[in-house]
Protein backbone atom coordinates (compact mmCIF):
# COMPACT_ATOMS: atom_id res chain seq x y z
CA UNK A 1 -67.01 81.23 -1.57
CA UNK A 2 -68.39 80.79 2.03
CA UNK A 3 -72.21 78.92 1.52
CA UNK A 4 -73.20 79.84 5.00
CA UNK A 5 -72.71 83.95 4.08
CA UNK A 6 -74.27 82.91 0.74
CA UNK A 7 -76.92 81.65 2.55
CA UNK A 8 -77.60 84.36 5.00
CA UNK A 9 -77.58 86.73 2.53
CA UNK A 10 -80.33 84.77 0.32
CA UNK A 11 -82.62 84.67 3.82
CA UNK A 12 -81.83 88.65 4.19
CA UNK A 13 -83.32 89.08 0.76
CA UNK A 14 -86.28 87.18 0.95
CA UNK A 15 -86.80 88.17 4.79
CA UNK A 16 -87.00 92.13 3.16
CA UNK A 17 -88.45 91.35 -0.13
CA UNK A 18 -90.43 88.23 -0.04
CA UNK A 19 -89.76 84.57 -1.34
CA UNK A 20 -88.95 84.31 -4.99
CA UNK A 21 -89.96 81.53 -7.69
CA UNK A 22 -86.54 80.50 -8.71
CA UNK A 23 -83.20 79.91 -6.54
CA UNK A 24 -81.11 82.63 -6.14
CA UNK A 25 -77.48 82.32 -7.36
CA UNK A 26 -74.17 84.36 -6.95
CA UNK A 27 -75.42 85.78 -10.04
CA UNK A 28 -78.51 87.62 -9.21
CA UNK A 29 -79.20 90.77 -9.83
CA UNK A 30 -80.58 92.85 -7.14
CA UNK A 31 -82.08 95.42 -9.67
CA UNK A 32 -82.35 93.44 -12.87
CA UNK A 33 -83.58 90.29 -11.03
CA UNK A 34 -85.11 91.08 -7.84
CA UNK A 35 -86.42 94.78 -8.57
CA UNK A 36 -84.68 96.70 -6.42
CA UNK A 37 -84.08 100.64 -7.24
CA UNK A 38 -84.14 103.49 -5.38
CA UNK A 39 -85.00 103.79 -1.71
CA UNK A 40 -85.92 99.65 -1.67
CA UNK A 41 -82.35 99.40 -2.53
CA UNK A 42 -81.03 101.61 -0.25
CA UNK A 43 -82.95 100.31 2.91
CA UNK A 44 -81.77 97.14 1.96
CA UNK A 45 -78.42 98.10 1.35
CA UNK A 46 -78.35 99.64 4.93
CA UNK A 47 -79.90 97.05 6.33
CA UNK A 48 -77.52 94.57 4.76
CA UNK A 49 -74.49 96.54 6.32
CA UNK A 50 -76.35 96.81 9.80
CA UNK A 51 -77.00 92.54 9.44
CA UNK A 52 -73.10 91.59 8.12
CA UNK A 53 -71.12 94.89 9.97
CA UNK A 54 -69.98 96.13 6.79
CA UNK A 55 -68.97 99.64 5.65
CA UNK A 56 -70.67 101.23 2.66
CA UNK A 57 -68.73 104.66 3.17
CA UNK A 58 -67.39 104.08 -0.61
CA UNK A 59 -70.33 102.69 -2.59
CA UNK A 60 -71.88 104.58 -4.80
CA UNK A 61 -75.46 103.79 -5.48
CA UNK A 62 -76.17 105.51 -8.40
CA UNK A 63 -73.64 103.41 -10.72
CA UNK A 64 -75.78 100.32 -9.48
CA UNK A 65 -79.81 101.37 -9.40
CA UNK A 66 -82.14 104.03 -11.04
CA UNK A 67 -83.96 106.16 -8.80
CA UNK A 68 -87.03 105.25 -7.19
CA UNK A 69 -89.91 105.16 -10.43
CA UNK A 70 -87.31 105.88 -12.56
CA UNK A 71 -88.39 103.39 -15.49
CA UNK A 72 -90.93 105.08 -18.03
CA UNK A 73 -90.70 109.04 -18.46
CA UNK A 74 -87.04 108.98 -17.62
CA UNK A 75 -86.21 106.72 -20.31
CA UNK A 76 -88.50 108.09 -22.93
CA UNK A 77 -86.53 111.78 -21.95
CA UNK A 78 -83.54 109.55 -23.15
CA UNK A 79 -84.62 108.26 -25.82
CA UNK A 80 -85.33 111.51 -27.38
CA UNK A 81 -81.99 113.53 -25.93
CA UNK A 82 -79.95 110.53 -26.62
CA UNK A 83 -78.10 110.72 -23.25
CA UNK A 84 -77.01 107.62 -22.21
CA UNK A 85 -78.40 105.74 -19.54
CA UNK A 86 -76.49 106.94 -15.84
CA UNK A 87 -76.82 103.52 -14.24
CA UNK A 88 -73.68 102.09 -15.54
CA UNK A 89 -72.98 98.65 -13.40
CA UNK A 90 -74.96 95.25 -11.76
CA UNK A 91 -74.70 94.51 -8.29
CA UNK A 92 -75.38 90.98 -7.45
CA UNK A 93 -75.28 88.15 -4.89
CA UNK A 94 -72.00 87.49 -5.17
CA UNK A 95 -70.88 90.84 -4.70
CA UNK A 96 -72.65 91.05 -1.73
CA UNK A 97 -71.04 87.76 -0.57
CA UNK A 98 -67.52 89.42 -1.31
CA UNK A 99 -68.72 92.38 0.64
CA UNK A 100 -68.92 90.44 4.06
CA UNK A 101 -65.94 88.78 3.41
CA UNK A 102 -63.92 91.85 2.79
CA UNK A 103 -65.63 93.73 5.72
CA UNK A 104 -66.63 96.52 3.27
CA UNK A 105 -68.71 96.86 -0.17
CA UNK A 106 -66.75 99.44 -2.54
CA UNK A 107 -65.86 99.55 -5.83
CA UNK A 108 -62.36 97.19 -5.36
CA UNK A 109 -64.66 94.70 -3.77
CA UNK A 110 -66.87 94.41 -6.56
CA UNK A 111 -64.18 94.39 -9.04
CA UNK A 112 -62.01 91.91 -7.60
């Protein structure tokens, strides 16, 4: 892959959600890793399409993060109706790398 995108993206990340105490990789996690859900991960999302000219028309958001707070009550309501969890995917560096690349960041762009 292209280590200048790589790159920009890593500065986009920190430059929205501060400077982190391990390197970033292709393999970070944006929710997992860097604790992005809900409406942080949207505005970064739309800022990352704004930065890199990419379309989002196709993502869909909620197979990738929880809702905004969704972490305690929600999953205890789970645990007790045994649905399973709606979040369903990871969305990482390296997808967002692929995304720039491709022009757009949808489901065959992840996948691929």
């Amino acid at each position: 892959m292209d280590n200048e995108v790589f790159e920009r993206i890593v500065l986009l990340v920190e430059s929205k959600m501060g400077k982190y105490k391990w390197p970033m990789s292709r393999e970070t996690c944006l929710e997992k890793d860097l604790g992005m859900s809900g409406d942080d991960a949207y505005e970064f999302l739309l800022d990352f399409s704004k930065e890199f000219k990419i379309s989002l028309s196709e993502f869909e958001m909620k197979k990738y993060f929880y809702p905004e707070g969704d972490s305690i009550f929600p999953g205890i309501i789970r645990l007790f109706t045994g649905r399973d969890n709606p979040k369903q995917m990871e969305l990482t560096l390296g997808h967002l790398e692929k995304a720039v690349i491709a022009g757009r960041l949808d489901e065959d762009v992840i996948s691929f």
